[in-house]
C-alpha atoms as a PDB file:
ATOM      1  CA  UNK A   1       4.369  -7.278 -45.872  1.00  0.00           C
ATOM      2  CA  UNK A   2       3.049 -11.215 -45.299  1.00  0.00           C
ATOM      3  CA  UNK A   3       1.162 -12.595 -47.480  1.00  0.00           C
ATOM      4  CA  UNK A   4      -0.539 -14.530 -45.524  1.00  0.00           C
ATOM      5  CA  UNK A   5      -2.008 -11.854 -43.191  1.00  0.00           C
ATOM      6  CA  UNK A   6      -3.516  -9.907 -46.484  1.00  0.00           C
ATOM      7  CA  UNK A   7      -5.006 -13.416 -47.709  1.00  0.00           C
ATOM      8  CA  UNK A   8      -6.645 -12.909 -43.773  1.00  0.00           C
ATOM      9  CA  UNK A   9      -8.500 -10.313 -45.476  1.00  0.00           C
ATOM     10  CA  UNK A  10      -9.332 -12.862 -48.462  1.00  0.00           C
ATOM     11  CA  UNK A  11     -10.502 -15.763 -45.889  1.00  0.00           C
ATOM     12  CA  UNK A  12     -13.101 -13.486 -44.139  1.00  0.00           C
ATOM     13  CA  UNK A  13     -14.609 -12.274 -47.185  1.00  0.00           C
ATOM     14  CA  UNK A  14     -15.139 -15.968 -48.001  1.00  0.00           C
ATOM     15  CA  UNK A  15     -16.959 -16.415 -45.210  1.00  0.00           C
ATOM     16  CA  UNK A  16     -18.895 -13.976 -45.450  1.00  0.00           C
ATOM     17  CA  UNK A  17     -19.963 -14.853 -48.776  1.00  0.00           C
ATOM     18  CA  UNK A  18     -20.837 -18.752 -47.522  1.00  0.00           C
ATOM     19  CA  UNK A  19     -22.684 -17.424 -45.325  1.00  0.00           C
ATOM     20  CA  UNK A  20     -24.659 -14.833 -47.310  1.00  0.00           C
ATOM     21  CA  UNK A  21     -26.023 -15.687 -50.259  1.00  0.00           C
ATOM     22  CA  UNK A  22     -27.141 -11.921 -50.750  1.00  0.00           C
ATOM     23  CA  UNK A  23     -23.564 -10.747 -50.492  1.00  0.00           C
ATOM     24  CA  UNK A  24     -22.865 -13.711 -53.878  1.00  0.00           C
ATOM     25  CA  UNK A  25     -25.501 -12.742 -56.344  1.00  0.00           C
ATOM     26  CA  UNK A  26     -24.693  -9.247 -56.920  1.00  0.00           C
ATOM     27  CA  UNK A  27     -20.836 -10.608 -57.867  1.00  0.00           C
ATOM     28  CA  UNK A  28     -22.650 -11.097 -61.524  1.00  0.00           C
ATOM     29  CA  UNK A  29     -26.370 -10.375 -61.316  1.00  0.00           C
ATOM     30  CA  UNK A  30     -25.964  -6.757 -61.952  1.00  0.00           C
ATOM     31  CA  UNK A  31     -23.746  -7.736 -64.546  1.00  0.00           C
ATOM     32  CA  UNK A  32     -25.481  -9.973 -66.344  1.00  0.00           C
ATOM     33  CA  UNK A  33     -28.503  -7.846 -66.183  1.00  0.00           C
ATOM     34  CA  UNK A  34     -26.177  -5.000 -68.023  1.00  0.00           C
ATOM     35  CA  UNK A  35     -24.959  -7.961 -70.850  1.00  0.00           C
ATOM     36  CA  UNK A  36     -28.790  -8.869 -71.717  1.00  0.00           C
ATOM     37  CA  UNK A  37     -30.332  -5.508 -71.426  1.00  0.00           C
ATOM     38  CA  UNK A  38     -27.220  -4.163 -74.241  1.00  0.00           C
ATOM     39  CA  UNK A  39     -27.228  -7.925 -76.067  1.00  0.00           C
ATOM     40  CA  UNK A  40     -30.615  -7.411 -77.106  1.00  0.00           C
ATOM     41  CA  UNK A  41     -30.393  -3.547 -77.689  1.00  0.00           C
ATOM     42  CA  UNK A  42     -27.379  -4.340 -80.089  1.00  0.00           C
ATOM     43  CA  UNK A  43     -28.961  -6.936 -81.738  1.00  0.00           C
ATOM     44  CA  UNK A  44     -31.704  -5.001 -82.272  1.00  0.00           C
ATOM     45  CA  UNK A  45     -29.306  -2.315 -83.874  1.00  0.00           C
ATOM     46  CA  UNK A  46     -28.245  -4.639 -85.955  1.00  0.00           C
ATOM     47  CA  UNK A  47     -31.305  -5.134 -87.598  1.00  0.00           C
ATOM     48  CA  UNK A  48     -32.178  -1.720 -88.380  1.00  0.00           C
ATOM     49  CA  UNK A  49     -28.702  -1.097 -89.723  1.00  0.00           C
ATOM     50  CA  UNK A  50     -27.513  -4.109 -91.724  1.00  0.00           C
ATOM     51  CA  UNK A  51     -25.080  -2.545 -93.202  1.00  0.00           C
ATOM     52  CA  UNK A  52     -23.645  -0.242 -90.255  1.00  0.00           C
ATOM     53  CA  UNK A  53     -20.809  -1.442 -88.147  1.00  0.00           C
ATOM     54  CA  UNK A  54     -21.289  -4.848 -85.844  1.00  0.00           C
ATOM     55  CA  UNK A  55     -22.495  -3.454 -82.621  1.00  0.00           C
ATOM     56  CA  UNK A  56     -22.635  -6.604 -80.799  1.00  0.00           C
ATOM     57  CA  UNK A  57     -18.858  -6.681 -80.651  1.00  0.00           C
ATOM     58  CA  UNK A  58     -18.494  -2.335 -80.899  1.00  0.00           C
ATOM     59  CA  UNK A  59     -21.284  -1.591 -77.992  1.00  0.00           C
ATOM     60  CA  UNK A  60     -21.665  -4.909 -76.064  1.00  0.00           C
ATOM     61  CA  UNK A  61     -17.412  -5.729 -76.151  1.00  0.00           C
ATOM     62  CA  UNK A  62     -17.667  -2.143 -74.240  1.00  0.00           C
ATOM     63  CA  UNK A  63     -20.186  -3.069 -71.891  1.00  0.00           C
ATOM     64  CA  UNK A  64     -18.787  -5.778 -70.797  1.00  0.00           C
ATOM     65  CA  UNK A  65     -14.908  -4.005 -70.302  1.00  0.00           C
ATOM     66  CA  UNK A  66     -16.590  -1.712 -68.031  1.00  0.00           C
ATOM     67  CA  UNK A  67     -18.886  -3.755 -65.995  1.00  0.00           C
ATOM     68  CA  UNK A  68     -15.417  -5.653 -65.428  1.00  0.00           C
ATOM     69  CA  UNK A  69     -13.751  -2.292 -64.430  1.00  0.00           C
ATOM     70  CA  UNK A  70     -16.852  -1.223 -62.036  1.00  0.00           C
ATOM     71  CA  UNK A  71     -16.830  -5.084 -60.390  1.00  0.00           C
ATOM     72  CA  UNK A  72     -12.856  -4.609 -59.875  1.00  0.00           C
ATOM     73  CA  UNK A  73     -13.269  -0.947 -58.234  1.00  0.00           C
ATOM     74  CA  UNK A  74     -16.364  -2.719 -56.107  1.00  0.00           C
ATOM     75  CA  UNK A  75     -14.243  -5.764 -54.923  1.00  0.00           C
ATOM     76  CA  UNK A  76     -12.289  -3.054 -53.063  1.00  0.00           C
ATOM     77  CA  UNK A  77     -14.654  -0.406 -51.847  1.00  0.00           C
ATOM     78  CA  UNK A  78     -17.242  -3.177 -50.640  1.00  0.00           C
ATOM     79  CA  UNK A  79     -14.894  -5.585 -48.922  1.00  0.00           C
ATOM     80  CA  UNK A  80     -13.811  -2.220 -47.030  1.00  0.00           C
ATOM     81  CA  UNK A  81     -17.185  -1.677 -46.244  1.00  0.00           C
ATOM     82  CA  UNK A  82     -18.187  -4.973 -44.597  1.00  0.00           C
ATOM     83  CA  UNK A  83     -15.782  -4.072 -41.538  1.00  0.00           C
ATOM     84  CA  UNK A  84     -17.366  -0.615 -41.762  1.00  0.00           C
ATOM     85  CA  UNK A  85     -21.129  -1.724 -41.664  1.00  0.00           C
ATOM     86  CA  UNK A  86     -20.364  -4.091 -39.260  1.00  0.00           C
ATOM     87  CA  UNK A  87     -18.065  -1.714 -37.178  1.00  0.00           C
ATOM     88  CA  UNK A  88     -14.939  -4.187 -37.643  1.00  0.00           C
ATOM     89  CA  UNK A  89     -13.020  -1.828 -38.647  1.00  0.00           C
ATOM     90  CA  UNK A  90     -10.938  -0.941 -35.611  1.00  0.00           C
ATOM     91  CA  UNK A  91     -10.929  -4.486 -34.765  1.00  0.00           C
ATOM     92  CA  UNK A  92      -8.923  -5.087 -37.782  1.00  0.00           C
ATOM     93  CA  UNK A  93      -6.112  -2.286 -36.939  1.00  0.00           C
ATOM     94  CA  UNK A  94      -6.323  -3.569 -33.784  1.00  0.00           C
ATOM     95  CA  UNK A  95      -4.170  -6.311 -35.067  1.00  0.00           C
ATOM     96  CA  UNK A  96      -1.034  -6.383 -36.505  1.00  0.00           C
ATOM     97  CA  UNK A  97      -1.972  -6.157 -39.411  1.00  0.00           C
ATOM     98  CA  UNK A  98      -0.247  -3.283 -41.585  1.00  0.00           C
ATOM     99  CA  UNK A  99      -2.160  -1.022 -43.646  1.00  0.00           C
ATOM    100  CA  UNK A 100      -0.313  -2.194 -46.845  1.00  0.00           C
ATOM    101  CA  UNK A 101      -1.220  -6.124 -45.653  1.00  0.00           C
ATOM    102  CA  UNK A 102      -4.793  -4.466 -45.185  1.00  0.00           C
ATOM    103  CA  UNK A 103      -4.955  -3.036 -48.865  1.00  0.00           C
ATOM    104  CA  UNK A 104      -3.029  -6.159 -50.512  1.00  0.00           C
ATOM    105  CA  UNK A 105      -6.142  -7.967 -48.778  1.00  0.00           C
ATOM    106  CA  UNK A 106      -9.139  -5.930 -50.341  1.00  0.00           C
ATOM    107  CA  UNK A 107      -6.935  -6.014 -53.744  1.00  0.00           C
ATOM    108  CA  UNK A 108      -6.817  -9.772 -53.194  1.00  0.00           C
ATOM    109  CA  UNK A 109     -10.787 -10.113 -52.683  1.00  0.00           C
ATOM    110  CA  UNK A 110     -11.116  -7.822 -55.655  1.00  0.00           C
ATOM    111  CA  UNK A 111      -9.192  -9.917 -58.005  1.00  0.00           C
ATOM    112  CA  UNK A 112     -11.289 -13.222 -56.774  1.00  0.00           C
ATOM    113  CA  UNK A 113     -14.517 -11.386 -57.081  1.00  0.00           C
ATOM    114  CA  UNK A 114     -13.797  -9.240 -60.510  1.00  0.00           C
ATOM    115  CA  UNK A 115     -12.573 -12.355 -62.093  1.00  0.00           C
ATOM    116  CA  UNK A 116     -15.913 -14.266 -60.916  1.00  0.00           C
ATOM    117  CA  UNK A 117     -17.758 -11.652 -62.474  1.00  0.00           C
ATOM    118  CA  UNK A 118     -16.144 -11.364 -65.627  1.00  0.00           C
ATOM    119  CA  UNK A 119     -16.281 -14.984 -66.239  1.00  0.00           C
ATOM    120  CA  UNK A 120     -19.868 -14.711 -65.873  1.00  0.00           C
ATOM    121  CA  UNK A 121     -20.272 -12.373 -68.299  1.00  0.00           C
ATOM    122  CA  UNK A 122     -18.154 -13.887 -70.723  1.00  0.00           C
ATOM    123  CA  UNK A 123     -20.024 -17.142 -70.409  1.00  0.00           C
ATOM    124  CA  UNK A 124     -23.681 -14.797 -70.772  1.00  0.00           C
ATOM    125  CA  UNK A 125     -22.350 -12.736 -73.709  1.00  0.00           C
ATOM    126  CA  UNK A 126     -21.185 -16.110 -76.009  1.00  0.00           C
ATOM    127  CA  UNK A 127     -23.727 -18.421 -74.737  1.00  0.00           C
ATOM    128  CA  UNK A 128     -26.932 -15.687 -75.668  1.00  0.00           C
ATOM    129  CA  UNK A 129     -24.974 -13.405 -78.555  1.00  0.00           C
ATOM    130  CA  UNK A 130     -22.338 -15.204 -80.065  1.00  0.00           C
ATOM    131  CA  UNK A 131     -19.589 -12.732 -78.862  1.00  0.00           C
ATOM    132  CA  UNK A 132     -16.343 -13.402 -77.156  1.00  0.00           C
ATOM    133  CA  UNK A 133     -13.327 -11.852 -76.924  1.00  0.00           C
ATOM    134  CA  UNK A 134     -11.313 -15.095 -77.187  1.00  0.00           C
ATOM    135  CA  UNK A 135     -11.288 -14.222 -80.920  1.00  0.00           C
ATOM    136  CA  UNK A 136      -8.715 -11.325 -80.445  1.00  0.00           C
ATOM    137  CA  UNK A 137      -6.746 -14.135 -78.498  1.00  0.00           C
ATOM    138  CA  UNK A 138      -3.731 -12.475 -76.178  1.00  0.00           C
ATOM    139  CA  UNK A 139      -4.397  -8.707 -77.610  1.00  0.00           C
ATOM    140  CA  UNK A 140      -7.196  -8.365 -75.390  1.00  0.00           C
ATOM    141  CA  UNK A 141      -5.208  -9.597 -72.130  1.00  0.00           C
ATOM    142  CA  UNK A 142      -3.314  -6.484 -71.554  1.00  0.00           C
ATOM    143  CA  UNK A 143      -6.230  -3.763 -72.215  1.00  0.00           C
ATOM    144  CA  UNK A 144      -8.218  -6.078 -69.541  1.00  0.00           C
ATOM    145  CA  UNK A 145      -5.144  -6.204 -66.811  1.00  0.00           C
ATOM    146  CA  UNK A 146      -5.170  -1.651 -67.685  1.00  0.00           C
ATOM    147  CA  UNK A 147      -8.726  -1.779 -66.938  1.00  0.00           C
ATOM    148  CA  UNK A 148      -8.167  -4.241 -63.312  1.00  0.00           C
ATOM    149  CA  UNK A 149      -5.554  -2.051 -62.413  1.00  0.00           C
ATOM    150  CA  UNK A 150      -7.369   1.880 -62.725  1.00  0.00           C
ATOM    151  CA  UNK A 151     -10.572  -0.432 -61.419  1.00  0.00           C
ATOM    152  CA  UNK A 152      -8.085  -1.330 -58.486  1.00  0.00           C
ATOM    153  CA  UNK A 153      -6.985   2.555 -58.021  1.00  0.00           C
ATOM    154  CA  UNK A 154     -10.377   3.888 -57.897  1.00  0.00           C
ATOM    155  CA  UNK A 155     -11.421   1.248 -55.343  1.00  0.00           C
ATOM    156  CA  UNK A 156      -8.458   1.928 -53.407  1.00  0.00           C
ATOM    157  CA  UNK A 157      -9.363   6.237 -53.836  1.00  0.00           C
ATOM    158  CA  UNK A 158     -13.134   5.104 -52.751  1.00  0.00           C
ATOM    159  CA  UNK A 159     -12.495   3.535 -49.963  1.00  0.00           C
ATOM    160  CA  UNK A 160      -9.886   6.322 -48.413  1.00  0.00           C
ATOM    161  CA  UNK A 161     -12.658   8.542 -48.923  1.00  0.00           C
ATOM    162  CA  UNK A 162     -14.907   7.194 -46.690  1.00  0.00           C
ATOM    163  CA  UNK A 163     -11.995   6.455 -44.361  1.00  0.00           C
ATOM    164  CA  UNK A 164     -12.147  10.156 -44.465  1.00  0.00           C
ATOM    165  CA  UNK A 165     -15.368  11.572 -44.096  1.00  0.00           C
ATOM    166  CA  UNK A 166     -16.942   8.912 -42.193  1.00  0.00           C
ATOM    167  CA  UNK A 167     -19.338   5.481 -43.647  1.00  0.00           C
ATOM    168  CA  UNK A 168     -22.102   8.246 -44.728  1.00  0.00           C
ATOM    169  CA  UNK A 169     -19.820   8.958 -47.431  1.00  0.00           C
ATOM    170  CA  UNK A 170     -20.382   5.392 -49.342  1.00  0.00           C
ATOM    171  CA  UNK A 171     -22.773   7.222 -51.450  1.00  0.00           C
ATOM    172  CA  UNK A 172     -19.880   9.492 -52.663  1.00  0.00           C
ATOM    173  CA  UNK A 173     -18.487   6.306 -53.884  1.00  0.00           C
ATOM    174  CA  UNK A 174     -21.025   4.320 -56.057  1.00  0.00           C
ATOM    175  CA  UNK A 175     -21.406   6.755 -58.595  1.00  0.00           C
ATOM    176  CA  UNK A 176     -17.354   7.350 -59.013  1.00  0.00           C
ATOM    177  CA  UNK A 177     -17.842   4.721 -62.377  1.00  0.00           C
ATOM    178  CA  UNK A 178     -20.587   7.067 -64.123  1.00  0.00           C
ATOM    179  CA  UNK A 179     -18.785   9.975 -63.379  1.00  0.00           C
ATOM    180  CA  UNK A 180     -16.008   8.685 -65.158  1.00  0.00           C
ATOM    181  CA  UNK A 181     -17.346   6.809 -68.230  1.00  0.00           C
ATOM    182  CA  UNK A 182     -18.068   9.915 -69.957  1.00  0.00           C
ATOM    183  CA  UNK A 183     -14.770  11.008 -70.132  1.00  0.00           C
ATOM    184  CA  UNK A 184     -13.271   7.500 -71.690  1.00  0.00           C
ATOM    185  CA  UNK A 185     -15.591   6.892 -74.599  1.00  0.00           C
ATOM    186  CA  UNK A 186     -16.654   3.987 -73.204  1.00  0.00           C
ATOM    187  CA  UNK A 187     -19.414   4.044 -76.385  1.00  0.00           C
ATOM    188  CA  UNK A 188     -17.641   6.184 -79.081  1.00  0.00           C
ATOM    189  CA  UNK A 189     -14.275   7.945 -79.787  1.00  0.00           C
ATOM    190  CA  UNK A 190     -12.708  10.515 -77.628  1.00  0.00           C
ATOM    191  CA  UNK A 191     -12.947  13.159 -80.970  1.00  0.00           C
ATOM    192  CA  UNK A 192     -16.864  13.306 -79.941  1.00  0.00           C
ATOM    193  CA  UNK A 193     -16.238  14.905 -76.985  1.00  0.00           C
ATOM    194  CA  UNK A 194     -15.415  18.860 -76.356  1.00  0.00           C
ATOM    195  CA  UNK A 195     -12.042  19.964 -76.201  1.00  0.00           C
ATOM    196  CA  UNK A 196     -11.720  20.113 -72.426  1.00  0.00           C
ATOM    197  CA  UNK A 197     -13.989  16.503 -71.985  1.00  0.00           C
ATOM    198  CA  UNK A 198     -10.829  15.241 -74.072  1.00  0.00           C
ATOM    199  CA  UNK A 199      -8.166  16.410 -71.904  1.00  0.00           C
ATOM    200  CA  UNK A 200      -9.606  15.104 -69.009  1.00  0.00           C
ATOM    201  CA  UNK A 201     -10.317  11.829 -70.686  1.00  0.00           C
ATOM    202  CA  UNK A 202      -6.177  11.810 -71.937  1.00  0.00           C
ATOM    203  CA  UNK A 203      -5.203  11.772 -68.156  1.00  0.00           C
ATOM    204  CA  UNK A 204      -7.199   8.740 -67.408  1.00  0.00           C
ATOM    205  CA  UNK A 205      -6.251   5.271 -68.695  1.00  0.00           C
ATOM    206  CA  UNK A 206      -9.794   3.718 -69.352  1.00  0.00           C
ATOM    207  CA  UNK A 207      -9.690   5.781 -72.325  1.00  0.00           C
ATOM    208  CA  UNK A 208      -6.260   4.585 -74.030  1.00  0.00           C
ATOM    209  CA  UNK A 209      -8.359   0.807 -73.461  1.00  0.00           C
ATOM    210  CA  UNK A 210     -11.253   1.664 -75.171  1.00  0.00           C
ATOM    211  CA  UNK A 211      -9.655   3.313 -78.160  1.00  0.00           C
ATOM    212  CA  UNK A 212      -7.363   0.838 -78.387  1.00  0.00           C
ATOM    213  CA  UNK A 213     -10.031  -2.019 -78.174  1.00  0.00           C
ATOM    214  CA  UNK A 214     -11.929  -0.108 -81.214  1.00  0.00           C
ATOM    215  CA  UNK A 215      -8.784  -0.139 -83.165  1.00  0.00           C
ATOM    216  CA  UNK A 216      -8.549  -3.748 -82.508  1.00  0.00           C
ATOM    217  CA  UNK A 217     -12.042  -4.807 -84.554  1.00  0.00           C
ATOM    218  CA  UNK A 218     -11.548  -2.097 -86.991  1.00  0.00           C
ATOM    219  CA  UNK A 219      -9.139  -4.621 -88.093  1.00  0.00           C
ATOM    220  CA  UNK A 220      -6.084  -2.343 -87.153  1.00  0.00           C
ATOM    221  CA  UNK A 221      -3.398  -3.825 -85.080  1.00  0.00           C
ATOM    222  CA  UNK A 222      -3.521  -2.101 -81.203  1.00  0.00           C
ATOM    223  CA  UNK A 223      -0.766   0.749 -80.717  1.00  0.00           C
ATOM    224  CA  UNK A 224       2.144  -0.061 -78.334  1.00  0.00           C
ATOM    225  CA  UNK A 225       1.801   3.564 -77.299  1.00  0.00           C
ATOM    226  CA  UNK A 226      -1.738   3.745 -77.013  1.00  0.00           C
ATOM    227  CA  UNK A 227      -1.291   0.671 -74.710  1.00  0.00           C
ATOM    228  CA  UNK A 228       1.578   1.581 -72.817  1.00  0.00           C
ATOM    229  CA  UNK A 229       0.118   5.095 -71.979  1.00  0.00           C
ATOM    230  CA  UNK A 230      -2.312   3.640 -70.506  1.00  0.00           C
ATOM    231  CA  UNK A 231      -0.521   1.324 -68.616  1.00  0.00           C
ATOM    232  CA  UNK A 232       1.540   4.073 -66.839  1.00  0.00           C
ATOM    233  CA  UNK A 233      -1.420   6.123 -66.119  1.00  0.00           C
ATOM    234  CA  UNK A 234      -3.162   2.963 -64.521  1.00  0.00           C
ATOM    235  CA  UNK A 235      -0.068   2.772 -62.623  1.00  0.00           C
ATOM    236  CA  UNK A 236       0.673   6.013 -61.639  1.00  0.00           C
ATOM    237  CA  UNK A 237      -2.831   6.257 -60.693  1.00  0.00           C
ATOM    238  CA  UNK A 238      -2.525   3.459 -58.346  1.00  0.00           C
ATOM    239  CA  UNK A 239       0.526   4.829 -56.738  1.00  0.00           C
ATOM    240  CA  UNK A 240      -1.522   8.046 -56.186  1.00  0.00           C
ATOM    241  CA  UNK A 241      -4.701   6.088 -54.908  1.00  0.00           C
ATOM    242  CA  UNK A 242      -2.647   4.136 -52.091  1.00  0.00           C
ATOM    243  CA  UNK A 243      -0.519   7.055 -51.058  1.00  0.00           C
ATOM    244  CA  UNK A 244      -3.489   8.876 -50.569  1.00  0.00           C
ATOM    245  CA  UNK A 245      -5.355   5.854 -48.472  1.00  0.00           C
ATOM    246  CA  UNK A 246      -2.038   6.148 -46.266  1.00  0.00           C
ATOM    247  CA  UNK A 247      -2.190   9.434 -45.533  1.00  0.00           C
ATOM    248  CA  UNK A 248      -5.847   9.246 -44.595  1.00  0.00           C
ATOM    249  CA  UNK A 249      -4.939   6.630 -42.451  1.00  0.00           C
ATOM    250  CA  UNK A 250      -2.205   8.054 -40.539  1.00  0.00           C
ATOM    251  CA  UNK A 251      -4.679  11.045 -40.547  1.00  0.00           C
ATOM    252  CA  UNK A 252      -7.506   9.053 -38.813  1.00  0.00           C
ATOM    253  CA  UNK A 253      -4.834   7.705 -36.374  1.00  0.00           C
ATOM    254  CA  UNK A 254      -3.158  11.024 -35.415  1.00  0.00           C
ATOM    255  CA  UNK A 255      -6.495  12.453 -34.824  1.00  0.00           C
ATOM    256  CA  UNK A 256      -8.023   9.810 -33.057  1.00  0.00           C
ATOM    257  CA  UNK A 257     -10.762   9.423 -35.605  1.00  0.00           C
ATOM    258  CA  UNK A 258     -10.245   5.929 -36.163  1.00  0.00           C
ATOM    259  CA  UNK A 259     -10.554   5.129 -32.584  1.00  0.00           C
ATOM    260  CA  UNK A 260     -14.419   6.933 -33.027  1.00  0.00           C
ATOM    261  CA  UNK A 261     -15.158   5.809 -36.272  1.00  0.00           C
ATOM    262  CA  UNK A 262     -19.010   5.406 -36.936  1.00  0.00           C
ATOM    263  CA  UNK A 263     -21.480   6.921 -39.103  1.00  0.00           C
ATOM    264  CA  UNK A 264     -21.509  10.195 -37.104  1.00  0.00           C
ATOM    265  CA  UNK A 265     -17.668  10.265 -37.765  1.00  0.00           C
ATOM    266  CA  UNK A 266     -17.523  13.168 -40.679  1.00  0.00           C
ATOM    267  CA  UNK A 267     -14.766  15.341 -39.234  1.00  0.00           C
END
């Protein structure tokens, strides 16, 4: 694998986003939408419930881990789908380019927009509710780089979807981040949910974050096992995610799909 023909991937991306300033505000508009809307709902909370917990930290801390997690998974799935809309997409195999150059490439762009994003929101949550999660110092670092990494794996399963079942099949992708967030207790504990909501939740590593994160301002100090479970699973799930984009590739290529591939292309 070279480097240098995944940071390819990178360079066009960049162009298209100096070119487009469309394609640059919803890197942290949507986002910072999602930090004032919860900001204000929080601190609204907190007025009506002096003496509950501090949901500025509890509920917008929360928001902002996920919006992070949903701009990772994005960074992948939509720099896929720029040589899809723009039927690039055989160009680029066309190349020499390797399939694991290919996916280094949209991980690459995914780590340069996420981290954009995040920022942002960081910067919008201190500057307009006081709340950072500098305080926690390094013990938020590695529940962040759990949450980049499943973000990465369920780009990476989005996009080998539509590689799949053809560009129609974006809309099979968006909603991949609600469908999970129910599962993780992205708001409240996993012990809310029913019995079989909980084992799913268990096999998926957002979960092992956001428990651990609410350990973390309860004052208690964050499980090694809670965070190391999690870690594996984000893992393993990545593993899974890119084995599963190869296959669908050497699928496409066997069948001759990818040499078709448009928004007719379902089978």
């Amino acid at each position: 694998m070279r480097l240098s023909r995944a940071a390819a991937i990178v360079l066009r991306q960049l162009y298209l986003y100096r070119g487009s300033p469309s394609r640059v505000i919803p890197l942290f508009a949507w986002a910072t939408l999602d930090i004032v809307l919860w900001g204000f709902i929080t601190r609204y909370l907190d007025v009506v419930a002096p003496n509950g917990p501090a949901f500025v930290p509890m509920l917008l801390g929360a928001v902002l881990l996920w919006d992070f997690l949903t701009r990772a998974m994005q960074g992948v799935t939509t720099t896929f789908l720029e040589d899809v809309w723009s039927r690039n997409f055989l160009n680029v195999f066309a190349t020499p380019l390797s399939i694991g150059e290919y996916v280094g490439g949209l991980v690459l762009t995914s780590v340069l927009t996420s981290a954009i994003g995040l920022v942002v929101m960081l910067v919008v949550a201190w500057a307009a509710f006081g709340m950072s999660l500098a305080r926690y110092g390094v013990l938020a670092v590695p529940f962040v780089l759990v949450l980049f990494v499943f973000g990465i794996a369920l780009g990476v399963l989005g996009a080998a979807i539509v590689l799949r079942l053809g560009p129609s099949a974006e809309w099979f992708v968006w909603p991949i981040p609600a469908i999970v967030s129910p599962f993780v207790g992205v708001f409240y504990p996993l012990a809310t949910l029913p019995a079989w909501m909980q084992a799913v939740g268990r096999a998926l590593p957002a979960s092992y974050v956001f428990e651990g994160m609410r350990s973390l301002l309860a004052g208690r100090p964050p499980s090694a096992l809670t965070l190391g479970t999690g870690a594996a699973l984000a893992l393993l799930d990545l593993v899974l995610a890119w084995l599963f984009f190869a296959w669908v590739h050497r699928l496409a290529v066997r069948t001759g799909l990818i040499a078709r591939y448009s928004a007719e292309s379902v089978s």
